[in-house]
Protein backbone atom coordinates (compact mmCIF):
# COMPACT_ATOMS: atom_id res chain seq x y z
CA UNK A 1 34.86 -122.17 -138.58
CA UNK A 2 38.85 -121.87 -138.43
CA UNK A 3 40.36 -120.16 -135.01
CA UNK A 4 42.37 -116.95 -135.84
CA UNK A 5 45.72 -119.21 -135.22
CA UNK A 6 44.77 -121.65 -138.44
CA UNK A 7 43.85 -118.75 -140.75
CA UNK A 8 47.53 -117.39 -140.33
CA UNK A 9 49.06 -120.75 -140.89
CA UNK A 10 50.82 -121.89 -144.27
CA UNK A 11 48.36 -123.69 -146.50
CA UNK A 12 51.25 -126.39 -146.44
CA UNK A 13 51.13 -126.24 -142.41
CA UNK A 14 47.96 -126.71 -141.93
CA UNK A 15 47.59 -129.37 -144.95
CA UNK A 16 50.48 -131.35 -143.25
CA UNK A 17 48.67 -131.11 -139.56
CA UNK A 18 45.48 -132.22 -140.98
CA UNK A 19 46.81 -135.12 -142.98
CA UNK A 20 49.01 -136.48 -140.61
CA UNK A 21 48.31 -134.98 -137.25
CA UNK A 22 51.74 -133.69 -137.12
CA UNK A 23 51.54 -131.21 -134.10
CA UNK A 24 52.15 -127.26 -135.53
CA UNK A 25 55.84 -126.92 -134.52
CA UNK A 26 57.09 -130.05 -136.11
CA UNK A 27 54.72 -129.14 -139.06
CA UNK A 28 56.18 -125.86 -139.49
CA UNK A 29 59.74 -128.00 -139.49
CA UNK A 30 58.75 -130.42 -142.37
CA UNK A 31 56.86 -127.51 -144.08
CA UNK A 32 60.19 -125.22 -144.03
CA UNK A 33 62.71 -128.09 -144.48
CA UNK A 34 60.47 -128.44 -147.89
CA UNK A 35 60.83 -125.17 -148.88
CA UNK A 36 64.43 -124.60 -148.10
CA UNK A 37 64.95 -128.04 -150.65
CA UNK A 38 62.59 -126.63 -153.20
CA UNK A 39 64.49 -123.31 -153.18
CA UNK A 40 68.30 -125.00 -152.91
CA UNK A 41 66.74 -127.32 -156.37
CA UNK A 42 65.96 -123.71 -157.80
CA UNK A 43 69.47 -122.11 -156.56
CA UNK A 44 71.47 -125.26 -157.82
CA UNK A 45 69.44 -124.92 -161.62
CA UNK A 46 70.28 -121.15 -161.61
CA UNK A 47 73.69 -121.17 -160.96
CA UNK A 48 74.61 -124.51 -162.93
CA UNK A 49 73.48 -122.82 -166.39
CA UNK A 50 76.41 -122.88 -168.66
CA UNK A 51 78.23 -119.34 -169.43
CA UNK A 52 77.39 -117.60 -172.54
CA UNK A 53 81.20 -116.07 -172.90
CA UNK A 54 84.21 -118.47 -173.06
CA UNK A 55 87.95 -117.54 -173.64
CA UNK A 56 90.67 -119.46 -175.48
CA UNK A 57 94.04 -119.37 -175.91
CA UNK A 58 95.15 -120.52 -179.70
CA UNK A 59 98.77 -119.12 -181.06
CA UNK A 60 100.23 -116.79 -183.33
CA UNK A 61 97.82 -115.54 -186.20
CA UNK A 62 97.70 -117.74 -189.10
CA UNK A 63 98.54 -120.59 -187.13
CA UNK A 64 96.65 -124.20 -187.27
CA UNK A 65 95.66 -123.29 -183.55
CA UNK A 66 94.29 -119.93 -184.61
CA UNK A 67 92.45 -121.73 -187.42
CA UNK A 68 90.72 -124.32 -185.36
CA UNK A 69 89.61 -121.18 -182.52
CA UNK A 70 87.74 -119.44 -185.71
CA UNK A 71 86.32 -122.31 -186.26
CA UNK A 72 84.92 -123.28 -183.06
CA UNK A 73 84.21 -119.47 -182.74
CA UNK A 74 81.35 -119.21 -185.54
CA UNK A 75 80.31 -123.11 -184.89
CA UNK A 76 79.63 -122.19 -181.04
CA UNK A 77 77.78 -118.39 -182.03
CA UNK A 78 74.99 -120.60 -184.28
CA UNK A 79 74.36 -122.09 -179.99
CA UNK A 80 74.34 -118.25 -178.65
CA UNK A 81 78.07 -118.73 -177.28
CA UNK A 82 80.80 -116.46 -177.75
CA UNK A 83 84.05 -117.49 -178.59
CA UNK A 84 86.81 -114.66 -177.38
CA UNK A 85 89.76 -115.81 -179.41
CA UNK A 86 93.53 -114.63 -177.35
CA UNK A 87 96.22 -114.90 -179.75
CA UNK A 88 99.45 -116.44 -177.58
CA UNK A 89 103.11 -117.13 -178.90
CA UNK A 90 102.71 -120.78 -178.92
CA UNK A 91 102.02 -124.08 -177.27
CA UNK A 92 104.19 -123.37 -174.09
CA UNK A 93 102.54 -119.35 -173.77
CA UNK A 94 99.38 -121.33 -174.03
CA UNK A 95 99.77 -123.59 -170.79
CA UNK A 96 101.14 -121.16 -168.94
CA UNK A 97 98.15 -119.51 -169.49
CA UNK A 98 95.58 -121.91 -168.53
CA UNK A 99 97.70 -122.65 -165.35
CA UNK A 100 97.07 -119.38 -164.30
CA UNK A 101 93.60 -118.92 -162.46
CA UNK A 102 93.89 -114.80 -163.20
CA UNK A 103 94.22 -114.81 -166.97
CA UNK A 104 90.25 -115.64 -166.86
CA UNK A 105 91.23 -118.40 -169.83
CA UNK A 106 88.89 -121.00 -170.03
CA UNK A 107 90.05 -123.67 -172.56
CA UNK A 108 93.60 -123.67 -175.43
CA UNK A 109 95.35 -125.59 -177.07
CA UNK A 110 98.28 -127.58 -175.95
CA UNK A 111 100.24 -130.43 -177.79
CA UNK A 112 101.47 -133.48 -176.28
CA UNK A 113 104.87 -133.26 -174.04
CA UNK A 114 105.06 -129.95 -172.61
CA UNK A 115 103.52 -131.70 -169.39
CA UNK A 116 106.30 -133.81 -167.81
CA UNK A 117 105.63 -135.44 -163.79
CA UNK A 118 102.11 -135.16 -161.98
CA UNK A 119 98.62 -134.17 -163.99
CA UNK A 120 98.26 -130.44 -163.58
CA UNK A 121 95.31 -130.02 -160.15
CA UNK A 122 93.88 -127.43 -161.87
CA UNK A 123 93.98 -128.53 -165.91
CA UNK A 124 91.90 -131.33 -167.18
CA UNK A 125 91.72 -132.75 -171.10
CA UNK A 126 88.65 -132.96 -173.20
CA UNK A 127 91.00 -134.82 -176.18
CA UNK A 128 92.93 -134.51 -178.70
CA UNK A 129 91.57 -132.93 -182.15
CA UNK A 130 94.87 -133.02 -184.99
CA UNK A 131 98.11 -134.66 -185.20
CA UNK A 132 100.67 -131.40 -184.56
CA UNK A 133 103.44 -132.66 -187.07
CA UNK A 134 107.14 -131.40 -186.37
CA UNK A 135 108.20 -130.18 -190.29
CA UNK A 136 111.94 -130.13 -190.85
CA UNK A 137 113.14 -128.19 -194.21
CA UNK A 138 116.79 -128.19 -194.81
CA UNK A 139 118.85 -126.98 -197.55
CA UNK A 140 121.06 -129.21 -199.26
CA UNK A 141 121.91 -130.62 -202.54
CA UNK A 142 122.00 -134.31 -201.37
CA UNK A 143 119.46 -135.76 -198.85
CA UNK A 144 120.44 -135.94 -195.27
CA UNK A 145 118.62 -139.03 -193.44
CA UNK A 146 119.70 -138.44 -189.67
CA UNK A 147 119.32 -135.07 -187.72
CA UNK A 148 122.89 -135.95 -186.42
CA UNK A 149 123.79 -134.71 -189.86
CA UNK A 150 122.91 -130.98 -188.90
CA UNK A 151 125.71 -130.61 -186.66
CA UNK A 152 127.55 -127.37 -187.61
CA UNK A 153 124.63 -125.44 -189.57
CA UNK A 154 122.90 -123.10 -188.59
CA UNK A 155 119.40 -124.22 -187.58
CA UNK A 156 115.85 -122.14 -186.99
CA UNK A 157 114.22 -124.23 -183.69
CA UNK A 158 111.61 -121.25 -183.03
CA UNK A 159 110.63 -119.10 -180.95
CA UNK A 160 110.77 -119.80 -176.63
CA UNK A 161 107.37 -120.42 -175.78
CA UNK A 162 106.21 -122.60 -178.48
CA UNK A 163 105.83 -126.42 -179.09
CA UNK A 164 108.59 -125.93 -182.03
CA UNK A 165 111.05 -124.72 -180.18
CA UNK A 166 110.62 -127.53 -177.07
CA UNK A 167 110.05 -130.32 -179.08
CA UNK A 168 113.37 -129.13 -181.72
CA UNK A 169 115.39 -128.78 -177.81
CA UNK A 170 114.69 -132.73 -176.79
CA UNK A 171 115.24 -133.75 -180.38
CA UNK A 172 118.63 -132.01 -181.20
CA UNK A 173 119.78 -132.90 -177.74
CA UNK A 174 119.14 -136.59 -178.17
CA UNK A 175 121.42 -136.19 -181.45
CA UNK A 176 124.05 -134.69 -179.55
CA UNK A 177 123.23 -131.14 -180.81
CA UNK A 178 123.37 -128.50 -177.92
CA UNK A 179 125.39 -125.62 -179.39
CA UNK A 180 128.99 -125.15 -180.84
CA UNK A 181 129.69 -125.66 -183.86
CA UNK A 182 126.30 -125.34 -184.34
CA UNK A 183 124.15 -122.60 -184.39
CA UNK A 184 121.02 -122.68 -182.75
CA UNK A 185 118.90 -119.58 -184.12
CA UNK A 186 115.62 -118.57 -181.88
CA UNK A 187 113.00 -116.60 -184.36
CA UNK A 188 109.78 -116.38 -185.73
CA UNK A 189 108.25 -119.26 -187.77
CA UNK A 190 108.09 -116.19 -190.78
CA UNK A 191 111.65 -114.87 -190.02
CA UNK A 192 113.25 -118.64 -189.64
CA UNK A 193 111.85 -119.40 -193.35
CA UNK A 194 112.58 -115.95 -195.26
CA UNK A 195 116.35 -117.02 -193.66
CA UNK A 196 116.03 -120.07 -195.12
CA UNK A 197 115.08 -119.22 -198.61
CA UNK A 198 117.56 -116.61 -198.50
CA UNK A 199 120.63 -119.23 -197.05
CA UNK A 200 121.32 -117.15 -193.89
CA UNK A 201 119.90 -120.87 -192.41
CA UNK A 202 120.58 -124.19 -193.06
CA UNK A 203 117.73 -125.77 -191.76
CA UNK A 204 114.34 -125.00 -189.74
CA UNK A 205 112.14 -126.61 -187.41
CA UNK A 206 108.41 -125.78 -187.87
CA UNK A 207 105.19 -126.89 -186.09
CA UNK A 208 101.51 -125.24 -186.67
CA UNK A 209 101.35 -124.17 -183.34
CA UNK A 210 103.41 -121.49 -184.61
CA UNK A 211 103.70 -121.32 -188.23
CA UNK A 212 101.38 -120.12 -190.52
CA UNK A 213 100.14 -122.93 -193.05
CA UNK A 214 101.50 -120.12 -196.23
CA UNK A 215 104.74 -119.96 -194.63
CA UNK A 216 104.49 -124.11 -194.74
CA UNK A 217 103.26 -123.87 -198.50
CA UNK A 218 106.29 -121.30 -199.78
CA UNK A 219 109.08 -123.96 -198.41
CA UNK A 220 107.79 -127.47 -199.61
CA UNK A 221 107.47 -125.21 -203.09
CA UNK A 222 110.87 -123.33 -202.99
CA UNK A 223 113.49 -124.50 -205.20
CA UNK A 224 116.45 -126.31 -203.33
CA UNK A 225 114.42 -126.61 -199.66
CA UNK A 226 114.22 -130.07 -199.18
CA UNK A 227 111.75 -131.42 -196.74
CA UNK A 228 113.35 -134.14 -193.95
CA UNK A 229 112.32 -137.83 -194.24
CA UNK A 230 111.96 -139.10 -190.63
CA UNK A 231 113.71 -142.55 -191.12
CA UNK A 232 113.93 -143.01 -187.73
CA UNK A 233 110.89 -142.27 -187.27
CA UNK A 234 109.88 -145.62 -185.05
CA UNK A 235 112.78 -145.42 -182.69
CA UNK A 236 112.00 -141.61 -181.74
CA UNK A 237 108.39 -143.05 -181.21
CA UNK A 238 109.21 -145.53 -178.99
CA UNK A 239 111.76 -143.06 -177.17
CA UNK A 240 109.53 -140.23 -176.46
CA UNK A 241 106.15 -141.85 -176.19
CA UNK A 242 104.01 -138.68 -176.77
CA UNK A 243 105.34 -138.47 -180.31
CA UNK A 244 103.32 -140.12 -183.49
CA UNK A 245 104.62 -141.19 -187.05
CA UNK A 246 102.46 -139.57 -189.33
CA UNK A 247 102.59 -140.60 -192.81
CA UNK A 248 102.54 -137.90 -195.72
CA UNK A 249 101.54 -139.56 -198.81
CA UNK A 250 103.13 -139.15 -202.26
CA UNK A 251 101.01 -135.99 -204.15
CA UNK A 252 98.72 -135.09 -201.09
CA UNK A 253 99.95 -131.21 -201.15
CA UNK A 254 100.19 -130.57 -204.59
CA UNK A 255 99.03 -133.50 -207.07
CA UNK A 256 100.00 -131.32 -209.86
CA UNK A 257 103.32 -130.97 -208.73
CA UNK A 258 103.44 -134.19 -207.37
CA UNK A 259 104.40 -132.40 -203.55
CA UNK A 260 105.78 -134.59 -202.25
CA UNK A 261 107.37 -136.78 -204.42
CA UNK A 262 107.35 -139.46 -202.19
CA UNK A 263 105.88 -140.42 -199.02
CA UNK A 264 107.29 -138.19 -196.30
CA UNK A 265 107.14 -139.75 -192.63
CA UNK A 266 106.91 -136.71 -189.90
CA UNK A 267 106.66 -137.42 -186.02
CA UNK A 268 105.01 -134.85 -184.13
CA UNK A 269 102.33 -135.10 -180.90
CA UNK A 270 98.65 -134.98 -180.85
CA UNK A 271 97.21 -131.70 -180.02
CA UNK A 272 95.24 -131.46 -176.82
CA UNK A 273 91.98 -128.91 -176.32
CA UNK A 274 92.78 -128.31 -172.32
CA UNK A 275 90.26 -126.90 -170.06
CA UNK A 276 90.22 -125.24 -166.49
CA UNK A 277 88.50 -127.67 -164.01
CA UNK A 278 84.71 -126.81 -163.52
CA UNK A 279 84.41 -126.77 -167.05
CA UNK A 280 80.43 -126.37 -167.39
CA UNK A 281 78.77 -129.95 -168.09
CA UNK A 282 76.93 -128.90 -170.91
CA UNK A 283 79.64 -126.80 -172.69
CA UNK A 284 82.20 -129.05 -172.77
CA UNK A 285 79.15 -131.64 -174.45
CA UNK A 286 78.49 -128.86 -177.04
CA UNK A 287 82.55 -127.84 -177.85
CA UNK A 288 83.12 -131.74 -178.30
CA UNK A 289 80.06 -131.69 -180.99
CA UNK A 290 81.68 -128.67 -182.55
CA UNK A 291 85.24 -130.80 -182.24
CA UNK A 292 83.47 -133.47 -184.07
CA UNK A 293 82.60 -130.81 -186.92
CA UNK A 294 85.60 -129.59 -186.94
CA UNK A 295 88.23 -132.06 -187.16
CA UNK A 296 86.14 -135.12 -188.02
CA UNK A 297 86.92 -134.95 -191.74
CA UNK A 298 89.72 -136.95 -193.44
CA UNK A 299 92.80 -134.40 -194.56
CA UNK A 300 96.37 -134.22 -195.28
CA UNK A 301 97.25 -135.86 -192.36
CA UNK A 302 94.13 -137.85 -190.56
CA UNK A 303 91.43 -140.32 -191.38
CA UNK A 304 87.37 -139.80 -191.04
CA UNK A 305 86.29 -139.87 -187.64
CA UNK A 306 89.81 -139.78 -186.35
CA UNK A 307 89.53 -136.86 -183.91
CA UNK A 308 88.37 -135.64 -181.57
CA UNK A 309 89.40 -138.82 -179.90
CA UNK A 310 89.90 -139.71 -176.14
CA UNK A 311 93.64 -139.84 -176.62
CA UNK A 312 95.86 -137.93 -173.40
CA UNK A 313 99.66 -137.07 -172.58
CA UNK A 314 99.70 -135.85 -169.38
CA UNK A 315 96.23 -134.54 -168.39
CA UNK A 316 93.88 -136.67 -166.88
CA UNK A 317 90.61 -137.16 -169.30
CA UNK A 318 87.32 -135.20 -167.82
CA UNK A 319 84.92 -137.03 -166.74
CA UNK A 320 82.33 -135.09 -168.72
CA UNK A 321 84.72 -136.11 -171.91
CA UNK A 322 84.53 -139.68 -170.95
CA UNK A 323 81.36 -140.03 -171.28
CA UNK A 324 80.89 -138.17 -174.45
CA UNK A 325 83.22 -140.05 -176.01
CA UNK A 326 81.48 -143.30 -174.70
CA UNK A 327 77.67 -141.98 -175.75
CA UNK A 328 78.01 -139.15 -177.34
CA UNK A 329 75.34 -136.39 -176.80
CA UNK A 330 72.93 -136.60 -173.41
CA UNK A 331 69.26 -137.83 -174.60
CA UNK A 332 67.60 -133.72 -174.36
CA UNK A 333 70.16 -132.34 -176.20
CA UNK A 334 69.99 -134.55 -178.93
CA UNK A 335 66.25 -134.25 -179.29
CA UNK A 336 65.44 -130.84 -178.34
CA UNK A 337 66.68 -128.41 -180.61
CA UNK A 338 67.92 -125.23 -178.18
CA UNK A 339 71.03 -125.98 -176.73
CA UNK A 340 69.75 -123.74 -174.24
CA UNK A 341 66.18 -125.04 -173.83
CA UNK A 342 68.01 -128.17 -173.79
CA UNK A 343 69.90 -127.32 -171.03
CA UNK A 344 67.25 -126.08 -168.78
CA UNK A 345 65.52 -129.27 -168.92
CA UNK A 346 68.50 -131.30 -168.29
CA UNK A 347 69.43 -129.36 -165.10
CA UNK A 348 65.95 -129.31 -164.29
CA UNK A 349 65.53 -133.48 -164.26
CA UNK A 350 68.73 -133.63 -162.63
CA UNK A 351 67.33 -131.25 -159.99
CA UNK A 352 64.12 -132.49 -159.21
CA UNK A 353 64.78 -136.24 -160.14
CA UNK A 354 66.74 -136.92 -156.58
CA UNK A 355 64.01 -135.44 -154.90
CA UNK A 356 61.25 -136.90 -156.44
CA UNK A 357 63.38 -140.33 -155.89
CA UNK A 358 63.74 -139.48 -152.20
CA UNK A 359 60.34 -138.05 -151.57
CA UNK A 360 58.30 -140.81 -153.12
CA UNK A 361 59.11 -143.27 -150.71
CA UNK A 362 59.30 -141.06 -147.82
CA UNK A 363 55.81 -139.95 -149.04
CA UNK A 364 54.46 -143.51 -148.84
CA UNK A 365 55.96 -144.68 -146.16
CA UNK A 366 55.01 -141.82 -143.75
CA UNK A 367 51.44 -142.03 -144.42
CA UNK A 368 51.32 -145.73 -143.44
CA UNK A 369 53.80 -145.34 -140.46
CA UNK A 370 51.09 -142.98 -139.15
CA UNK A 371 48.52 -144.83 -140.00
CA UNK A 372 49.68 -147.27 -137.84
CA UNK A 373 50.11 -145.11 -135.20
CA UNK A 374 46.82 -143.30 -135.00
CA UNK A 375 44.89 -146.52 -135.48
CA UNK A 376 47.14 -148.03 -132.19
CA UNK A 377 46.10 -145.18 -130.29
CA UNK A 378 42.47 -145.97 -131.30
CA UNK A 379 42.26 -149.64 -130.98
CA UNK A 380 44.01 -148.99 -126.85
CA UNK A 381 40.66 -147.11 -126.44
CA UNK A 382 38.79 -150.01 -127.96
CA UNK A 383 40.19 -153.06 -125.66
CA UNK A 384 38.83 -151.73 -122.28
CA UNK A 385 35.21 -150.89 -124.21
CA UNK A 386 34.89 -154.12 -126.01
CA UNK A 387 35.99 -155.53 -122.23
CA UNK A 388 33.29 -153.77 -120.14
CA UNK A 389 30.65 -154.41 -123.16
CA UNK A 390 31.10 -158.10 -122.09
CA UNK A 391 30.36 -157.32 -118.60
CA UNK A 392 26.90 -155.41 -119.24
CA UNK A 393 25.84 -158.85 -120.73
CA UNK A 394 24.92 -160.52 -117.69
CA UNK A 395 22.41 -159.18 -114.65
CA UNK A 396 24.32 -156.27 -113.06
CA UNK A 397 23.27 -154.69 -109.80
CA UNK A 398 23.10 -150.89 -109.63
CA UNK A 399 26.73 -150.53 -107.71
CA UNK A 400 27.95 -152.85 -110.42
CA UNK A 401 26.30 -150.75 -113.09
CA UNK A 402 27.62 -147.52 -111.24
CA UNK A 403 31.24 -148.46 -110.74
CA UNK A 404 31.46 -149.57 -114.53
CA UNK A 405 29.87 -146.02 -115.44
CA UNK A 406 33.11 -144.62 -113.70
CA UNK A 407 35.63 -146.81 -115.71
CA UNK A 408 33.59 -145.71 -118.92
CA UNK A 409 34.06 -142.20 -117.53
CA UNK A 410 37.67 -142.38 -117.63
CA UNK A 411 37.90 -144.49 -121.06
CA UNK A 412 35.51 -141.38 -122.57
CA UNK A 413 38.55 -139.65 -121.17
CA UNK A 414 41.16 -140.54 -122.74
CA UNK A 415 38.87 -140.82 -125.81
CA UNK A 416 38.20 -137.37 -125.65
CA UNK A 417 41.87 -135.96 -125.35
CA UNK A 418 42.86 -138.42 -128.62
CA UNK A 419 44.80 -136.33 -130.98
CA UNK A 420 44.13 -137.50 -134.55
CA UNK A 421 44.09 -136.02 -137.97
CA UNK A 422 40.89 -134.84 -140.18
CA UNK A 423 41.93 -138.06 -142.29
CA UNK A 424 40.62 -139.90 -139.25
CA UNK A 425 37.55 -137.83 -138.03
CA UNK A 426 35.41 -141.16 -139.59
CA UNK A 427 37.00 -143.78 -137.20
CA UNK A 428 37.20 -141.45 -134.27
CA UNK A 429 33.31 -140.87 -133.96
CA UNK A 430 32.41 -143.97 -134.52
CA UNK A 431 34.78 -144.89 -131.13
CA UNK A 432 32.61 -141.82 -129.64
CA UNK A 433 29.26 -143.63 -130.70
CA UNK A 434 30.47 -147.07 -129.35
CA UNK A 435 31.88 -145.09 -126.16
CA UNK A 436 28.03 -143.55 -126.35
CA UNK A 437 26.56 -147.28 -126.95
CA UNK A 438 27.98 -148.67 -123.92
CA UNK A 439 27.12 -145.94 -121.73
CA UNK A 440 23.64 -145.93 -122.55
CA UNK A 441 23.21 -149.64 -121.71
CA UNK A 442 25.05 -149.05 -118.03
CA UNK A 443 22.26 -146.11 -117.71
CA UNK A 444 19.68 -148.38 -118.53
CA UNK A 445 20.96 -151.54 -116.29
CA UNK A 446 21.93 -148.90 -113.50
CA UNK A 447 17.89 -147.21 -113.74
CA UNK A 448 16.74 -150.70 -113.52
């Protein structure tokens, strides 16, 4: 029969009192400590599972950036994510952006440069996905081979705010080209090139941060727009180390045509996809397998498998990247097919696996500790028995028999107020039987 108290005790209370003689206080302890980790475990695996909504910042429409976002966009809704595209005015609108912890931005694009000094705290890099070429188209009868050469004209460097118009700055500056007699002409990537056709510019920077790739088709095809030959090409590499030489072969935009007509080198930075820090784990896994998709085809500009690749320019790499990029895929989501099933049993092992690691030892260790412990207790009672077993052997008188009655009395004592668990009910009577043993031969020696 259970007393009233034990009926209104946790299962796990009483389970832990009865397997390890734990009193009830420090029972309830253990018992509430476990349930306070089991419900952290299912707190931690609740609040861990990646968002379903993520925003990013891409560039004007029609731009390379707002090309790769619709991509990622209909790539990421086959995994039940959705994509909110936020058109920007460029590269430099972009980071401004993701700096600020109100614009609820999540991840955009920014290319190589625009970050000068100390890493961004708040910004980390998951890699760069395209080359970001800097096109130059001029107009002139003769080729011109240095950008010294466009002192005096009137020149299109884009719009404040994008990657075109800070990368065209540094460039023209380091040529000597600041202003007067020049004219520098800030406009959209559309404007700049309907100017040029029409000769109200001389030349025009463009990047596809901000340019639409039709606006980049009409000028290598208009008659007398010439596109610029980046001769120097190594020494602005080795100058601004951010910068790439990118190699447009003879024929690659129009074999027809033959567009170009000969190789063309271009410099231009890698573009960056930039995320807020606490990125989600397994979103940032998933947008790198959609990178992979995306940009890991050979084109104009870029070989198979090029991008995305683990290359930086002032953000530090995330960690979650690094190891991507090093292994690819964790080992659930490549073999279960939900991203979000997937997920759940990811956080789940990496939930329960700790505790399970901690507990198992604890679990076997305890037991034994106690063990130990109990069976002490026991074997104290035993040492005094086994000692005044010896001394019934012999011919005892009846004071001798009485006075070792009294010494059994107080070793049935502290027999009696032994605390031990149901585990050890076995070795406990048995002690009461030998306790019983002895006392019937002092009754017999002590009636005789």
């Amino acid at each position: 029969m259970h007393s009233t108290q034990e009926k209104h005790r946790f299962k796990i209370v009483t389970a832990l009192i009865e397997t390890f003689g734990f009193s009830p206080w420090f029972a309830s302890l253990v018992a509430l400590f476990l349930l306070l980790l089991a419900a952290a475990a299912v707190v931690w695996v609740w609040l861990s599972a990646p968002p379903r909504t993520l925003t990013i910042v891409s560039g004007p429409p029609g731009s390379s950036f707002q090309r790769y976002a619709e991509s990622y966009q209909k790539k990421l809704a086959e995994e039940g994510i959705t994509l909110k595209i936020v058109p920007t005015g460029g590269s430099l609108d972009n980071f401004m952006k993701l700096q600020d912890p109100d614009s609820g931005t999540d991840i955009g694009f920014v290319p190589g440069g625009l970050v000068t000094g100390e890493p961004p705290p708040a910004l980390m890099s998951l890699g760069s996905v395209a080359y970001q070429p800097l096109w130059l188209f001029y107009r002139s009868p003769t080729k011109i081979t240095r950008l010294s050469e466009l002192a005096g004209k009137r020149i299109g460097v884009g719009l404040p705010g994008s990657g075109t118009h800070a990368l065209t700055s540094t460039l023209l500056q380091m040529n000597g080209i600041t202003g007067a007699p020049s004219t520098l002409v800030e406009q959209s990537s559309e404007t700049a090139a309907n100017d040029l056709i029409a000769g109200k510019l001389d030349a025009v920077f463009l990047m596809g941060d901000s340019a639409p790739t039709q606006t980049l088709r009409t000028l290598i095809r208009a008659p007398d727009i010439q596109l610029f030959h980046f001769a120097q090409a190594d020494a602005y590499v080795r100058r601004l180390e951010y910068l790439n030489k990118i190699v447009v072969p003879q024929g690659a935009i129009d074999f027809g045509l033959n567009l170009p007509a000969q190789d063309v080198v271009v410099i231009g930075p890698t573009v960056e996809l930039v995320a807020r820090k606490g990125l989600n784990s397994a979103i940032s896994d998933m947008l790198l397998e959609k990178l992979k998709e995306t940009h890991g085809n050979s084109s104009l500009l870029q070989r198979k498998a090029q991008f995305p690749a683990p290359i930086t320019t002032g953000f530090e790499l995330s960690a979650d990247a690094g190891r991507y990029y090093k292994s690819g895929l964790g080992f659930t989501y490549r073999y279960v097919p939900s991203f979000w099933v997937a997920s759940l049993v990811n956080r789940l092992l990496v939930a329960i696996v700790p505790i399970i690691l901690i507990m198992i030892p604890l679990m076997r260790i305890l037991p034994i500790a106690y063990r130990w412990s109990v069976q002490l207790r026991i074997y104290r009672c035993y040492r005094p028995l086994l000692r005044m077993e010896r001394d019934t052997q012999g011919a005892l008188t009846r004071e001798q028999a009485r006075a070792l009655l009294e010494r059994l009395d107080e070793i049935e004592l502290d027999v009696n107020e032994l605390k031990v668990p149901a585990s050890f009910a076995y070795q406990f009577y048995a002690l009461r039987g030998h306790v019983a043993f002895v006392r019937s031969r002092l009754n017999h020696a002590a009636a005789a």
